[in-house]
PDB file of N, CA and C in Angstrom:
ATOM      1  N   UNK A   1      44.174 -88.502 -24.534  1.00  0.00           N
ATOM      2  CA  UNK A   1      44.776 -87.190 -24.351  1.00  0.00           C
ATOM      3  C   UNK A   1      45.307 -86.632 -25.661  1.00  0.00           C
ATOM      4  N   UNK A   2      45.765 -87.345 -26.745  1.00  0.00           N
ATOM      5  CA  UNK A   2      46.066 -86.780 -28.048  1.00  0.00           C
ATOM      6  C   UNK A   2      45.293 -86.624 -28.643  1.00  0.00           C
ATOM      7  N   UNK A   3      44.289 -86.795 -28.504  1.00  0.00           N
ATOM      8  CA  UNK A   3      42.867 -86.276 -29.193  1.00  0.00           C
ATOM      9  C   UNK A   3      42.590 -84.784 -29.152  1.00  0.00           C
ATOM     10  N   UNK A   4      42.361 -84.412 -27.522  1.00  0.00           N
ATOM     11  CA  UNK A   4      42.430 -83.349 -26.996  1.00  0.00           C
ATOM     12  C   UNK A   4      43.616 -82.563 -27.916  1.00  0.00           C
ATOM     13  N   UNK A   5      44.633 -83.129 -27.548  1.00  0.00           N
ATOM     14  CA  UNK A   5      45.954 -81.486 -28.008  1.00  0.00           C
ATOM     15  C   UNK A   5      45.634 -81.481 -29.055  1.00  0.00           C
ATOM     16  N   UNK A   6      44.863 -82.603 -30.198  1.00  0.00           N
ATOM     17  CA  UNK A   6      44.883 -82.042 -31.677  1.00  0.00           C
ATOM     18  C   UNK A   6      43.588 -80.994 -31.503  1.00  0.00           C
ATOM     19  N   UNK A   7      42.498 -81.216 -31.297  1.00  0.00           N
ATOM     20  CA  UNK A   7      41.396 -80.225 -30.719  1.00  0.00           C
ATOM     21  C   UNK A   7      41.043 -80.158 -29.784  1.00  0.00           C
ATOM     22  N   UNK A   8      41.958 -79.315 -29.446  1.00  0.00           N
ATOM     23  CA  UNK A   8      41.305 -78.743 -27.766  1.00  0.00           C
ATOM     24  C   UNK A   8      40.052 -77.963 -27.872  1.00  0.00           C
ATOM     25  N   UNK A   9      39.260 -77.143 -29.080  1.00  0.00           N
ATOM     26  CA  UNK A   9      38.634 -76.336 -29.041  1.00  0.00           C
ATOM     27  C   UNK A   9      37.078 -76.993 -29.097  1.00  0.00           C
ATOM     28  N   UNK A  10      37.254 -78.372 -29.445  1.00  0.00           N
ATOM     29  CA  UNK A  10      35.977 -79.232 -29.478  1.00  0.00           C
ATOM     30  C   UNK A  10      35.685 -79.668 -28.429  1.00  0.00           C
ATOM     31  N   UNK A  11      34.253 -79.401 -27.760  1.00  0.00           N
ATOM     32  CA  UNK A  11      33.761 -79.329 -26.682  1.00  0.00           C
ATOM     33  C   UNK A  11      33.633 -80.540 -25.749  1.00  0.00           C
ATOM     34  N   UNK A  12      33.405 -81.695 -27.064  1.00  0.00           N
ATOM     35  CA  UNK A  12      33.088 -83.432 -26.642  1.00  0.00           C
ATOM     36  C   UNK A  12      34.711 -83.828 -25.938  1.00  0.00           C
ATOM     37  N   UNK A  13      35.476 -83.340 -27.123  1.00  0.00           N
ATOM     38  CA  UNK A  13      36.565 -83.795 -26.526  1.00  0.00           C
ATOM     39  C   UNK A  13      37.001 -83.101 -25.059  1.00  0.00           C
ATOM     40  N   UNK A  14      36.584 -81.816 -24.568  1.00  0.00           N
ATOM     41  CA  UNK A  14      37.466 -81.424 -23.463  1.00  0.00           C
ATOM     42  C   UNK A  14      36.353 -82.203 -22.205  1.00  0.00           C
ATOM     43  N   UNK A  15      35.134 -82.500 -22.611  1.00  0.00           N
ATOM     44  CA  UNK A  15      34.012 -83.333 -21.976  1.00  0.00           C
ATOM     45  C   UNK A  15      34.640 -84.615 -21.348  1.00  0.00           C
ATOM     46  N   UNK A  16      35.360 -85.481 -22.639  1.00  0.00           N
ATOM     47  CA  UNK A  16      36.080 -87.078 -22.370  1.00  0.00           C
ATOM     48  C   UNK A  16      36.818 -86.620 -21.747  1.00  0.00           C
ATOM     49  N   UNK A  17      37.683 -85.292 -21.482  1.00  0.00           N
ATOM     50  CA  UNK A  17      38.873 -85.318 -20.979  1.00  0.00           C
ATOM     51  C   UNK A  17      38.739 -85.195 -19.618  1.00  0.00           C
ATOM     52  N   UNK A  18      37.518 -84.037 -19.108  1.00  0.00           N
ATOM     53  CA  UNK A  18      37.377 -83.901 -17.828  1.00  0.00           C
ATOM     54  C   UNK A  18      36.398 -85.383 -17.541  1.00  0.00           C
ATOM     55  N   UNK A  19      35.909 -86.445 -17.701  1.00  0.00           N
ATOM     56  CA  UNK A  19      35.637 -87.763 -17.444  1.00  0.00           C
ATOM     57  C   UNK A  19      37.186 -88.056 -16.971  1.00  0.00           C
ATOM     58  N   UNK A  20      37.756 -88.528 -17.778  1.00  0.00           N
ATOM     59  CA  UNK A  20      39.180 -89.129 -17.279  1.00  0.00           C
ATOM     60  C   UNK A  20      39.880 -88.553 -16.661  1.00  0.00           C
ATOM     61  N   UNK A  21      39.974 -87.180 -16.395  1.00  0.00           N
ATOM     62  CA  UNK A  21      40.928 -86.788 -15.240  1.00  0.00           C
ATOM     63  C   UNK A  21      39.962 -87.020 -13.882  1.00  0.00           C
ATOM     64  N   UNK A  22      38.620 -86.752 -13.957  1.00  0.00           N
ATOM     65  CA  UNK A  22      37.867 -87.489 -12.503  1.00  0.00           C
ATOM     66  C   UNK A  22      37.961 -88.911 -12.322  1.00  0.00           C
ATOM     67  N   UNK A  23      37.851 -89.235 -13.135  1.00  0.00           N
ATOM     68  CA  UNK A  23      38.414 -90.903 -13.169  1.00  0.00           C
ATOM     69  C   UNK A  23      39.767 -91.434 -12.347  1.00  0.00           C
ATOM     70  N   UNK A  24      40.562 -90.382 -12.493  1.00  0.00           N
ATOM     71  CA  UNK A  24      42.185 -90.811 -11.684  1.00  0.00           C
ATOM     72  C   UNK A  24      42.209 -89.604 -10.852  1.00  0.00           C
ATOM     73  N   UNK A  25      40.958 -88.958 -10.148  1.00  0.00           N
ATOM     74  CA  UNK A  25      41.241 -87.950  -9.074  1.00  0.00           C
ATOM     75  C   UNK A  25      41.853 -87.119  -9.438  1.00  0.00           C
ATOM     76  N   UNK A  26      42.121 -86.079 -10.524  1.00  0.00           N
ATOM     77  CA  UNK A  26      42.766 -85.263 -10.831  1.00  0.00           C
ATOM     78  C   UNK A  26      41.809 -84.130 -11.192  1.00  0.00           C
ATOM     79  N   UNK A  27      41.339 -83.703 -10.244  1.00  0.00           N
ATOM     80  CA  UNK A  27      40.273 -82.857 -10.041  1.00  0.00           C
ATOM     81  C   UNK A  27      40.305 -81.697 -10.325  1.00  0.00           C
ATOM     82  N   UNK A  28      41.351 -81.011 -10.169  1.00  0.00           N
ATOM     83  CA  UNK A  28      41.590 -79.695 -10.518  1.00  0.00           C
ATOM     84  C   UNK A  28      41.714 -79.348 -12.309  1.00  0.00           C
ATOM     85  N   UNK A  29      42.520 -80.200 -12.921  1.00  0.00           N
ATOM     86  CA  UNK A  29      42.407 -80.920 -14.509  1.00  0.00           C
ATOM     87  C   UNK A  29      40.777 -81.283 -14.997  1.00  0.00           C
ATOM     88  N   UNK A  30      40.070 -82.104 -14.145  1.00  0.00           N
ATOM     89  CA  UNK A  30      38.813 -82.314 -14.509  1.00  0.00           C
ATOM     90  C   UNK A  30      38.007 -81.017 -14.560  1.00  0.00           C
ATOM     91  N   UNK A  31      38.223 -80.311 -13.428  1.00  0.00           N
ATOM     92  CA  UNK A  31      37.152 -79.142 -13.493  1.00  0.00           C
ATOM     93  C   UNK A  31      37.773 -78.217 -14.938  1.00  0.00           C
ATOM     94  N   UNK A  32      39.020 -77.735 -14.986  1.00  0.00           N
ATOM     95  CA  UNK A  32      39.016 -77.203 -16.089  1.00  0.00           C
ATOM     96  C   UNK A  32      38.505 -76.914 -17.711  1.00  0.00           C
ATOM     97  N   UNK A  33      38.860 -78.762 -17.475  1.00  0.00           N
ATOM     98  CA  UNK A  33      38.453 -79.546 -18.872  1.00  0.00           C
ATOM     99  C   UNK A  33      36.848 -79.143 -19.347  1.00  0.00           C
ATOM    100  N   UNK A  34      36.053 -79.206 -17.725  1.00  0.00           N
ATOM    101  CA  UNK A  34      34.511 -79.197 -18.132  1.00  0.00           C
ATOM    102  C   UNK A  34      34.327 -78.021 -18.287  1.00  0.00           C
ATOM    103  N   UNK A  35      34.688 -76.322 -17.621  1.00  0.00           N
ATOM    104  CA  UNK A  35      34.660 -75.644 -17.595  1.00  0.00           C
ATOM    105  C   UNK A  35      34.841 -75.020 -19.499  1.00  0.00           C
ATOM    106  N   UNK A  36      36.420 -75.615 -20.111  1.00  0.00           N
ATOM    107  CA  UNK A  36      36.178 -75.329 -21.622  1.00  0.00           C
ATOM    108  C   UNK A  36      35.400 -76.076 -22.153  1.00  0.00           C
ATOM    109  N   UNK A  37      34.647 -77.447 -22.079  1.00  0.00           N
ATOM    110  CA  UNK A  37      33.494 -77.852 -22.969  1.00  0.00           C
ATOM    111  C   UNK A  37      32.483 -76.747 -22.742  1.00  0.00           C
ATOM    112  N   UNK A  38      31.851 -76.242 -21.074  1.00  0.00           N
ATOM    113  CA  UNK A  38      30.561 -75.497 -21.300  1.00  0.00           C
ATOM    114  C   UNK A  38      31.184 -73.743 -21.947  1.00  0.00           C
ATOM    115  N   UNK A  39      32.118 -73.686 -22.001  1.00  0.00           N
ATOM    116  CA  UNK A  39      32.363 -72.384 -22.703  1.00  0.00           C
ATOM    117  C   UNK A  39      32.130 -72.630 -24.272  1.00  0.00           C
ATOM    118  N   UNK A  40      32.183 -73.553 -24.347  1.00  0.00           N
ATOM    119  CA  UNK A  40      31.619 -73.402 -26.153  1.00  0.00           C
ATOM    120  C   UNK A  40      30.545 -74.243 -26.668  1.00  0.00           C
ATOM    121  N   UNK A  41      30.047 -75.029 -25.503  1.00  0.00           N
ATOM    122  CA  UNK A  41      28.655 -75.594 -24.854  1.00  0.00           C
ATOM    123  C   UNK A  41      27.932 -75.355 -24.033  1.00  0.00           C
ATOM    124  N   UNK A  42      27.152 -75.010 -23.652  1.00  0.00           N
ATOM    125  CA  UNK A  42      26.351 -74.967 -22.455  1.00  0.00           C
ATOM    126  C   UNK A  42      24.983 -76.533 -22.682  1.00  0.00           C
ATOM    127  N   UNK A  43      25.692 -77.809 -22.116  1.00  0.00           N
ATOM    128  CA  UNK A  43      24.634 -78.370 -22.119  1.00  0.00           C
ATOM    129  C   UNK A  43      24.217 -79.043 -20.844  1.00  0.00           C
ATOM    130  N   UNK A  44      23.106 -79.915 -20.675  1.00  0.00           N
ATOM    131  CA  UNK A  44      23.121 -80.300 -19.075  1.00  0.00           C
ATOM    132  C   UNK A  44      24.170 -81.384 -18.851  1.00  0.00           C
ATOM    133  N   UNK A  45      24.943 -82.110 -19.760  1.00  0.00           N
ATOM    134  CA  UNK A  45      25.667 -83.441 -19.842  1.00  0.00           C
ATOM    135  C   UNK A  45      26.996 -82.753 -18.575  1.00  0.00           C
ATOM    136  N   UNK A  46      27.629 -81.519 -19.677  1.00  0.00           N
ATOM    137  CA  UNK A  46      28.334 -80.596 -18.902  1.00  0.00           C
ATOM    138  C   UNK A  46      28.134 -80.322 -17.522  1.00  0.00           C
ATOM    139  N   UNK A  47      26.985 -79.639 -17.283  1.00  0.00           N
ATOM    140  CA  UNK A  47      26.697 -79.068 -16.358  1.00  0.00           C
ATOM    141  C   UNK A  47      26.592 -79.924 -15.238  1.00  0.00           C
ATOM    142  N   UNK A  48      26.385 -81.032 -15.296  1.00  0.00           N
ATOM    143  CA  UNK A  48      26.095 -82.178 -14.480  1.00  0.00           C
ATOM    144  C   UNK A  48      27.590 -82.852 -14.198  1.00  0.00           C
ATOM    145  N   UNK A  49      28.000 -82.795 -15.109  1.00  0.00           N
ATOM    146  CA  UNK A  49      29.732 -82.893 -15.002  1.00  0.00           C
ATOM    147  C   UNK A  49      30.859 -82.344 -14.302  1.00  0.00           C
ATOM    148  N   UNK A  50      30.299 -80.702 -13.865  1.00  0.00           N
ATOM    149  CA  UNK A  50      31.057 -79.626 -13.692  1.00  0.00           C
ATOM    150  C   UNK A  50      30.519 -80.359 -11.955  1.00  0.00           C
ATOM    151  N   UNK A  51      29.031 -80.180 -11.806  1.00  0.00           N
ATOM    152  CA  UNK A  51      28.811 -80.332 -10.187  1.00  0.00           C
ATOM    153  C   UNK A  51      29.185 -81.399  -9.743  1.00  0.00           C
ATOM    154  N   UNK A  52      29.367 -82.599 -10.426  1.00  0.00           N
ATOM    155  CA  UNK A  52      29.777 -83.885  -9.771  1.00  0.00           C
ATOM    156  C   UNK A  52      31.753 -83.850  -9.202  1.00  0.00           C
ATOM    157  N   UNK A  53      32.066 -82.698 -10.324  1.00  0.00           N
ATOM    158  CA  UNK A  53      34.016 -82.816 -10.209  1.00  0.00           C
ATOM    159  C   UNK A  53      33.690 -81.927  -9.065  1.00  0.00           C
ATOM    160  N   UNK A  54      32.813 -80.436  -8.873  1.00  0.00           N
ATOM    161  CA  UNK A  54      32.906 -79.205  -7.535  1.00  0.00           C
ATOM    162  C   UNK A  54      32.330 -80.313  -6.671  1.00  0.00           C
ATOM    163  N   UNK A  55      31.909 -81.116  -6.479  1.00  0.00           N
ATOM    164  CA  UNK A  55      30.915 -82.064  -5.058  1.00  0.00           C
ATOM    165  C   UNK A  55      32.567 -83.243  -4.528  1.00  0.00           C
ATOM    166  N   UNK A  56      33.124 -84.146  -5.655  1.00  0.00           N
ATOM    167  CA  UNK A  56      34.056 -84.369  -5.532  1.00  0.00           C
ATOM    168  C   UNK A  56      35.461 -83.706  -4.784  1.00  0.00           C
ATOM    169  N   UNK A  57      35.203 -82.689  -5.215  1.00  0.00           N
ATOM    170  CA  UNK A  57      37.311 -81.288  -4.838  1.00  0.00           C
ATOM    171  C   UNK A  57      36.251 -80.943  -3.457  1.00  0.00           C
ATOM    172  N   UNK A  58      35.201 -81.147  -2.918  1.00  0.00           N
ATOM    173  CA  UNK A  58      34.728 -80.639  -1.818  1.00  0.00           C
ATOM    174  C   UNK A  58      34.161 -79.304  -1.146  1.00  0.00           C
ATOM    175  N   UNK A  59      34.058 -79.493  -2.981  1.00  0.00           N
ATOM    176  CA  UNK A  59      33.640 -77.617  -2.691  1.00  0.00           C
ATOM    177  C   UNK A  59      31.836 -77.531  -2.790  1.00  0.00           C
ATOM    178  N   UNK A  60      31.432 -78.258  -1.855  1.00  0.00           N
ATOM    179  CA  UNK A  60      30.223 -78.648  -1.638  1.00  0.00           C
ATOM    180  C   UNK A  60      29.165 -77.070  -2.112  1.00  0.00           C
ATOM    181  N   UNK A  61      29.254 -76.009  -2.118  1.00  0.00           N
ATOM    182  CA  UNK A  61      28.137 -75.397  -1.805  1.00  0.00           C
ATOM    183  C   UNK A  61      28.240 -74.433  -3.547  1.00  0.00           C
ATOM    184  N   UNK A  62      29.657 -75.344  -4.535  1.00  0.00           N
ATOM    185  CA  UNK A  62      29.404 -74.777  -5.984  1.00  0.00           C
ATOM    186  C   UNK A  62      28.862 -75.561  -6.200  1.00  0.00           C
ATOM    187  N   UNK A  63      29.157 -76.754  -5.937  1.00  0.00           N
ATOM    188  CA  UNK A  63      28.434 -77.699  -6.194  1.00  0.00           C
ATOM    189  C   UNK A  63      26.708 -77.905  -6.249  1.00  0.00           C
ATOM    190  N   UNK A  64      26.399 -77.690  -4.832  1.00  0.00           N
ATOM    191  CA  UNK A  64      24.716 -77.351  -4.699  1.00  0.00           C
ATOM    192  C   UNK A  64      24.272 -75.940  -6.070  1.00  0.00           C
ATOM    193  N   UNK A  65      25.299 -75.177  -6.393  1.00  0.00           N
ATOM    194  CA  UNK A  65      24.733 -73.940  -7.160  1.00  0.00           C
ATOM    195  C   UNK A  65      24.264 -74.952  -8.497  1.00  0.00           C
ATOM    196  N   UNK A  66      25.546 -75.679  -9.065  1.00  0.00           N
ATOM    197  CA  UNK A  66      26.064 -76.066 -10.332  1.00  0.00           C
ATOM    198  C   UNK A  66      24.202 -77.169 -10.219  1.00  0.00           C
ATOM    199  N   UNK A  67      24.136 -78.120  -9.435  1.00  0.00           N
ATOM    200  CA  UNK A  67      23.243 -79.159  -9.189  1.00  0.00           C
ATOM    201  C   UNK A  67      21.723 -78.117  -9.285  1.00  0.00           C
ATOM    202  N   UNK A  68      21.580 -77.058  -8.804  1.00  0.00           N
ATOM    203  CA  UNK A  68      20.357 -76.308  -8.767  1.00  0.00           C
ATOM    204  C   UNK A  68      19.787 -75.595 -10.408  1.00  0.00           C
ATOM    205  N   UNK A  69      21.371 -75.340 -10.504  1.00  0.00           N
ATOM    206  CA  UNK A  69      21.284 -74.684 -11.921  1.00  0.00           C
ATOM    207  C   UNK A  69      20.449 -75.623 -13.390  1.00  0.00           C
ATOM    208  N   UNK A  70      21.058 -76.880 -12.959  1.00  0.00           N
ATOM    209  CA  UNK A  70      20.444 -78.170 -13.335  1.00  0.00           C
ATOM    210  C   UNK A  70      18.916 -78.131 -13.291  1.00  0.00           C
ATOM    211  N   UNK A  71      19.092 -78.222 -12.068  1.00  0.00           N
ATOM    212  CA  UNK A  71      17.426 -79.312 -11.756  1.00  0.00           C
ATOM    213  C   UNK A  71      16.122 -77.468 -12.554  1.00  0.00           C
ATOM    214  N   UNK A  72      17.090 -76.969 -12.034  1.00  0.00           N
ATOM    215  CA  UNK A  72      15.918 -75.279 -13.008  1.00  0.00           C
ATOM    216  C   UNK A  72      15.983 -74.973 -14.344  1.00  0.00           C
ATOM    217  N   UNK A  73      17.009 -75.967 -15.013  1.00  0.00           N
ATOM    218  CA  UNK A  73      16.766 -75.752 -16.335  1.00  0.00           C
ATOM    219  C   UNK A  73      15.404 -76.631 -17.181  1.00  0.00           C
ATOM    220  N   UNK A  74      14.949 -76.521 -17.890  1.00  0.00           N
ATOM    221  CA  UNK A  74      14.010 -76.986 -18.427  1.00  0.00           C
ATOM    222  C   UNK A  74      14.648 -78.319 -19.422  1.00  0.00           C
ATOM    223  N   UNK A  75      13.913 -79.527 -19.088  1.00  0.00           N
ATOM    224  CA  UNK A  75      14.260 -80.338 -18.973  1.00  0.00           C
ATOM    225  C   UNK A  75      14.093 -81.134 -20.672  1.00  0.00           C
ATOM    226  N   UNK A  76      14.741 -81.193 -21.664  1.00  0.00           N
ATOM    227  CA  UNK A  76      14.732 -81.331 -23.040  1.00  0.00           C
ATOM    228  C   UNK A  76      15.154 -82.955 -23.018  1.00  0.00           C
ATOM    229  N   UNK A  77      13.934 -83.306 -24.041  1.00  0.00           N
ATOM    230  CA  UNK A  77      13.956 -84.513 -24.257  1.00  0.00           C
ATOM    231  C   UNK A  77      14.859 -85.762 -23.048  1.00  0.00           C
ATOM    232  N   UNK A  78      14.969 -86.812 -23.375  1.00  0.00           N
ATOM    233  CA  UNK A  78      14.982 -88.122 -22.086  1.00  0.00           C
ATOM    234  C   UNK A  78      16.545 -87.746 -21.443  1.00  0.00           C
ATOM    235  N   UNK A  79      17.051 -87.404 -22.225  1.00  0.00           N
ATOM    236  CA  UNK A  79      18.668 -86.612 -21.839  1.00  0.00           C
ATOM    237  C   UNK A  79      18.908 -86.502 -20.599  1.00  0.00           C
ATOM    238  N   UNK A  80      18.005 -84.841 -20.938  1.00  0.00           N
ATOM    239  CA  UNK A  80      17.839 -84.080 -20.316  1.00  0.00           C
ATOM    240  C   UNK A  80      17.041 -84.106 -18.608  1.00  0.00           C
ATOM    241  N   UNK A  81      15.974 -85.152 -18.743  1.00  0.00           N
ATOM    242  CA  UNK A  81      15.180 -85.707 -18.041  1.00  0.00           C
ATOM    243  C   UNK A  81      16.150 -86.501 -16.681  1.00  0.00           C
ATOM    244  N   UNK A  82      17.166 -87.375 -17.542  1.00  0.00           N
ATOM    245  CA  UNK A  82      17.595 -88.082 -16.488  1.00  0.00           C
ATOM    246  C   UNK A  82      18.842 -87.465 -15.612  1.00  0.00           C
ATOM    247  N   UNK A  83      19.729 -86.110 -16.771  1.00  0.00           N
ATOM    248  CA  UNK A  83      20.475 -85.333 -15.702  1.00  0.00           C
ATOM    249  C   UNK A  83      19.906 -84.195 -14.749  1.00  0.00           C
ATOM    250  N   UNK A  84      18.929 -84.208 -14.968  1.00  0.00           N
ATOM    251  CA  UNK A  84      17.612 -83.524 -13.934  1.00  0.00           C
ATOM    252  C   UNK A  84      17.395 -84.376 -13.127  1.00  0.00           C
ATOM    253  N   UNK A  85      17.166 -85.635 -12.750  1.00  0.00           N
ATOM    254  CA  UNK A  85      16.658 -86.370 -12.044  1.00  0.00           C
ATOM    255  C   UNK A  85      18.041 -86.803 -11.267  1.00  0.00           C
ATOM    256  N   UNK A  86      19.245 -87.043 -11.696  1.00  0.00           N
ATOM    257  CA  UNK A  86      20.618 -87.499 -11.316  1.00  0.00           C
ATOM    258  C   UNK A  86      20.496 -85.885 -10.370  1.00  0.00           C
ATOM    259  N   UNK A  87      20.189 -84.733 -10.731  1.00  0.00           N
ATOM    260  CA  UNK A  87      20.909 -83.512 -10.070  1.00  0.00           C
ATOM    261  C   UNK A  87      19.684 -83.406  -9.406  1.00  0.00           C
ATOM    262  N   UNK A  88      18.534 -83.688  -9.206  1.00  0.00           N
ATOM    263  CA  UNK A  88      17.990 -83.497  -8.269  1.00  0.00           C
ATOM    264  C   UNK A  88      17.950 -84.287  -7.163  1.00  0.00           C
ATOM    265  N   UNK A  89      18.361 -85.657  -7.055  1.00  0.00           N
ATOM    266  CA  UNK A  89      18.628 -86.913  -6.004  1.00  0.00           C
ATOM    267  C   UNK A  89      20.253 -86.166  -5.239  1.00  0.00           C
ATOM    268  N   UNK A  90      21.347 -85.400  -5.832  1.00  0.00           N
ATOM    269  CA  UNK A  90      22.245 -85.238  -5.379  1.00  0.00           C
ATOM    270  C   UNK A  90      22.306 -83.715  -4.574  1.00  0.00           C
ATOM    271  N   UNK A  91      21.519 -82.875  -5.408  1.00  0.00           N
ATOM    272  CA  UNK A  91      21.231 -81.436  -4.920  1.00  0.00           C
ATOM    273  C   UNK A  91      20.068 -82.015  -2.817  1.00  0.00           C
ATOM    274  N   UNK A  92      19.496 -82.874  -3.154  1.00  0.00           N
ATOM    275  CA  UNK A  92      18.609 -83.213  -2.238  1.00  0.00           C
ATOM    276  C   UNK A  92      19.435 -83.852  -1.001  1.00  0.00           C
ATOM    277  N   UNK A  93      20.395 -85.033  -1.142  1.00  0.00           N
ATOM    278  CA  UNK A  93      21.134 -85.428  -0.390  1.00  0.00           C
ATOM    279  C   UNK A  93      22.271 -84.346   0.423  1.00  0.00           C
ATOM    280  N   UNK A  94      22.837 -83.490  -0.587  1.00  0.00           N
ATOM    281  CA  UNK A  94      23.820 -82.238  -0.159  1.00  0.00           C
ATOM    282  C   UNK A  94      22.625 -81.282   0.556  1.00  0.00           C
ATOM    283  N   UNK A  95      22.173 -81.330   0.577  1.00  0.00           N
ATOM    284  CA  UNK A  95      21.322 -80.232   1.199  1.00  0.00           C
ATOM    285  C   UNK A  95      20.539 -81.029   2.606  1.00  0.00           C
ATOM    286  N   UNK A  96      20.460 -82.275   2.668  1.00  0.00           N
ATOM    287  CA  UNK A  96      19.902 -83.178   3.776  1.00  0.00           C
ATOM    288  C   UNK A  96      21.217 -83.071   4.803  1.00  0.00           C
ATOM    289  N   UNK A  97      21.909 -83.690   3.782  1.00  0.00           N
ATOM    290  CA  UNK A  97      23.382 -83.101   5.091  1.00  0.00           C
ATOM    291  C   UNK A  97      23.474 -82.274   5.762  1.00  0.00           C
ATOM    292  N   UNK A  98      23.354 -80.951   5.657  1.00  0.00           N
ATOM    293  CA  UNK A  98      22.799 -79.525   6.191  1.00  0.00           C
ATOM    294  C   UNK A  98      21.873 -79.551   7.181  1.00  0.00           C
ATOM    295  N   UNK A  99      20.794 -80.845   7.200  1.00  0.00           N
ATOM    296  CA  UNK A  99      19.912 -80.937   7.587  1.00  0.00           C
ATOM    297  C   UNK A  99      18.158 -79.621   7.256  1.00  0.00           C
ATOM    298  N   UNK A 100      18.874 -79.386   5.947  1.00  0.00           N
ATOM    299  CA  UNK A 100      17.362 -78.800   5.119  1.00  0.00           C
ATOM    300  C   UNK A 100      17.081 -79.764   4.121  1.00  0.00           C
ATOM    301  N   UNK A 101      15.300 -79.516   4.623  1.00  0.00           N
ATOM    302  CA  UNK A 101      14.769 -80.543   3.850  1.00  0.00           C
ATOM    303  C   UNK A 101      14.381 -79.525   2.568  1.00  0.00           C
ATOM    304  N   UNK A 102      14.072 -80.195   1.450  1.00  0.00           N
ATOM    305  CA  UNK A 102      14.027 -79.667   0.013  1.00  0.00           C
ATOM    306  C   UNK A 102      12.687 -80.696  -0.612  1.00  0.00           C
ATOM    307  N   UNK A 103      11.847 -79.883  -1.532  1.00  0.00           N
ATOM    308  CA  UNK A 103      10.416 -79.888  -1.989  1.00  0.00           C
ATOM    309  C   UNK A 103      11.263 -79.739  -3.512  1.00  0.00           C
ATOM    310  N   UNK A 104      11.380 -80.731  -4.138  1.00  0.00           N
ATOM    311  CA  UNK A 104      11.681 -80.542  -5.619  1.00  0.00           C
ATOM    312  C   UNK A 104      11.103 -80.994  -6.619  1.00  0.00           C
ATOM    313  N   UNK A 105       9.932 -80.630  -6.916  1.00  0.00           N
ATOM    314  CA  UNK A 105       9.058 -81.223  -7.544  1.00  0.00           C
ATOM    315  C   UNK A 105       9.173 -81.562  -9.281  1.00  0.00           C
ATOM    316  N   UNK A 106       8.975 -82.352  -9.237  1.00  0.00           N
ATOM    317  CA  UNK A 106       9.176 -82.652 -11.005  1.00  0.00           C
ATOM    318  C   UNK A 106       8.220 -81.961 -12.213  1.00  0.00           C
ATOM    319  N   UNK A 107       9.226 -81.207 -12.905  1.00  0.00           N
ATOM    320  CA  UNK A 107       8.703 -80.843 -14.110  1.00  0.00           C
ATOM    321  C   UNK A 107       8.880 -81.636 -15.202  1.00  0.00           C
ATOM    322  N   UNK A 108       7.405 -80.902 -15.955  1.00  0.00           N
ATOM    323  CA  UNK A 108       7.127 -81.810 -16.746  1.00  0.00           C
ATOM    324  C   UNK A 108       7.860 -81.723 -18.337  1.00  0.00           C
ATOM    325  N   UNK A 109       8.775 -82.745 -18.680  1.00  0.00           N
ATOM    326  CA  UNK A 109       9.801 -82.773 -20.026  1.00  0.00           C
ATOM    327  C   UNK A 109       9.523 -81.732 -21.034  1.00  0.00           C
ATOM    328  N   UNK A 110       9.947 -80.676 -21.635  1.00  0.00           N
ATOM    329  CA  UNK A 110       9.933 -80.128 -22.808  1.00  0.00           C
ATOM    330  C   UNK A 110      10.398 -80.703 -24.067  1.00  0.00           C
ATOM    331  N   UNK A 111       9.891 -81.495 -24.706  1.00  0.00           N
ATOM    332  CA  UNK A 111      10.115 -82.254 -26.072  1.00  0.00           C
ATOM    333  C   UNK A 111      10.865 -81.164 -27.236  1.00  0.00           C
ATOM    334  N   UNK A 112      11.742 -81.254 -27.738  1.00  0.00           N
ATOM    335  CA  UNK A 112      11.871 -80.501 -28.842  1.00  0.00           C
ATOM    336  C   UNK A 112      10.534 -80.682 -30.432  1.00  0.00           C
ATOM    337  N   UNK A 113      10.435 -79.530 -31.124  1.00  0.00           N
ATOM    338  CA  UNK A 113       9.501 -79.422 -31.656  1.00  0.00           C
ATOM    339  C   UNK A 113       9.553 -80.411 -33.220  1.00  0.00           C
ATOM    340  N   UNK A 114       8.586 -81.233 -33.622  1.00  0.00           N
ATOM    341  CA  UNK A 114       8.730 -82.041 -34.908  1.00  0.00           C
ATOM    342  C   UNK A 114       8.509 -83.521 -34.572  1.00  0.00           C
TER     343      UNK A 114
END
């Protein structure tokens, strides 16, 4: 946490921070935390972060947005690949609950260029 107050404005750090406040159920703290990493990040690590704390606080259907938003982004290098694959097994289960079935077919990795 003193990491954070010295830079709060660094994205990794408000990332560790919302990890550890989901870590001790402090969910409302966690979502924040992830919310300022993707404001000066937008990456899938985040994004996958943000839907697991909204699926957690029970707010099941930001959650399905946050998890969709995922699985439709284009999928960059092995990273990227496996929080696509993590958000598409969880977007699929939340949505089975519902009892709709879901066709999510796998796209194929976009490599960065070099």
């Amino acid at each position: 946490l003193q990491v954070v107050s010295l830079a709060p404005e660094r994205h990794i750090s408000q990332y560790n921070l919302s990890i550890a406040y989901a870590g001790t159920e402090q969910l409302g703290a966690a979502l924040q935390a992830v919310d300022n990493a993707l404001a000066a990040a937008y990456l899938p690590d985040y994004i996958y972060q943000r839907a697991r704390v909204l699926e957690s606080a029970g707010a099941k259907a930001e959650a399905i947005v946050a998890y969709r938003e995922l699985v439709d982004m284009p999928a960059t290098g092995e990273s990227g690949m496996v929080y696509r694959k993590e958000a598409t097994d969880a977007l699929s289960r939340l949505l089975a609950d519902d009892g709709v079935e879901v066709d999510l077919r796998e796209q194929e990795p976009v490599l960065p260029p070099g």
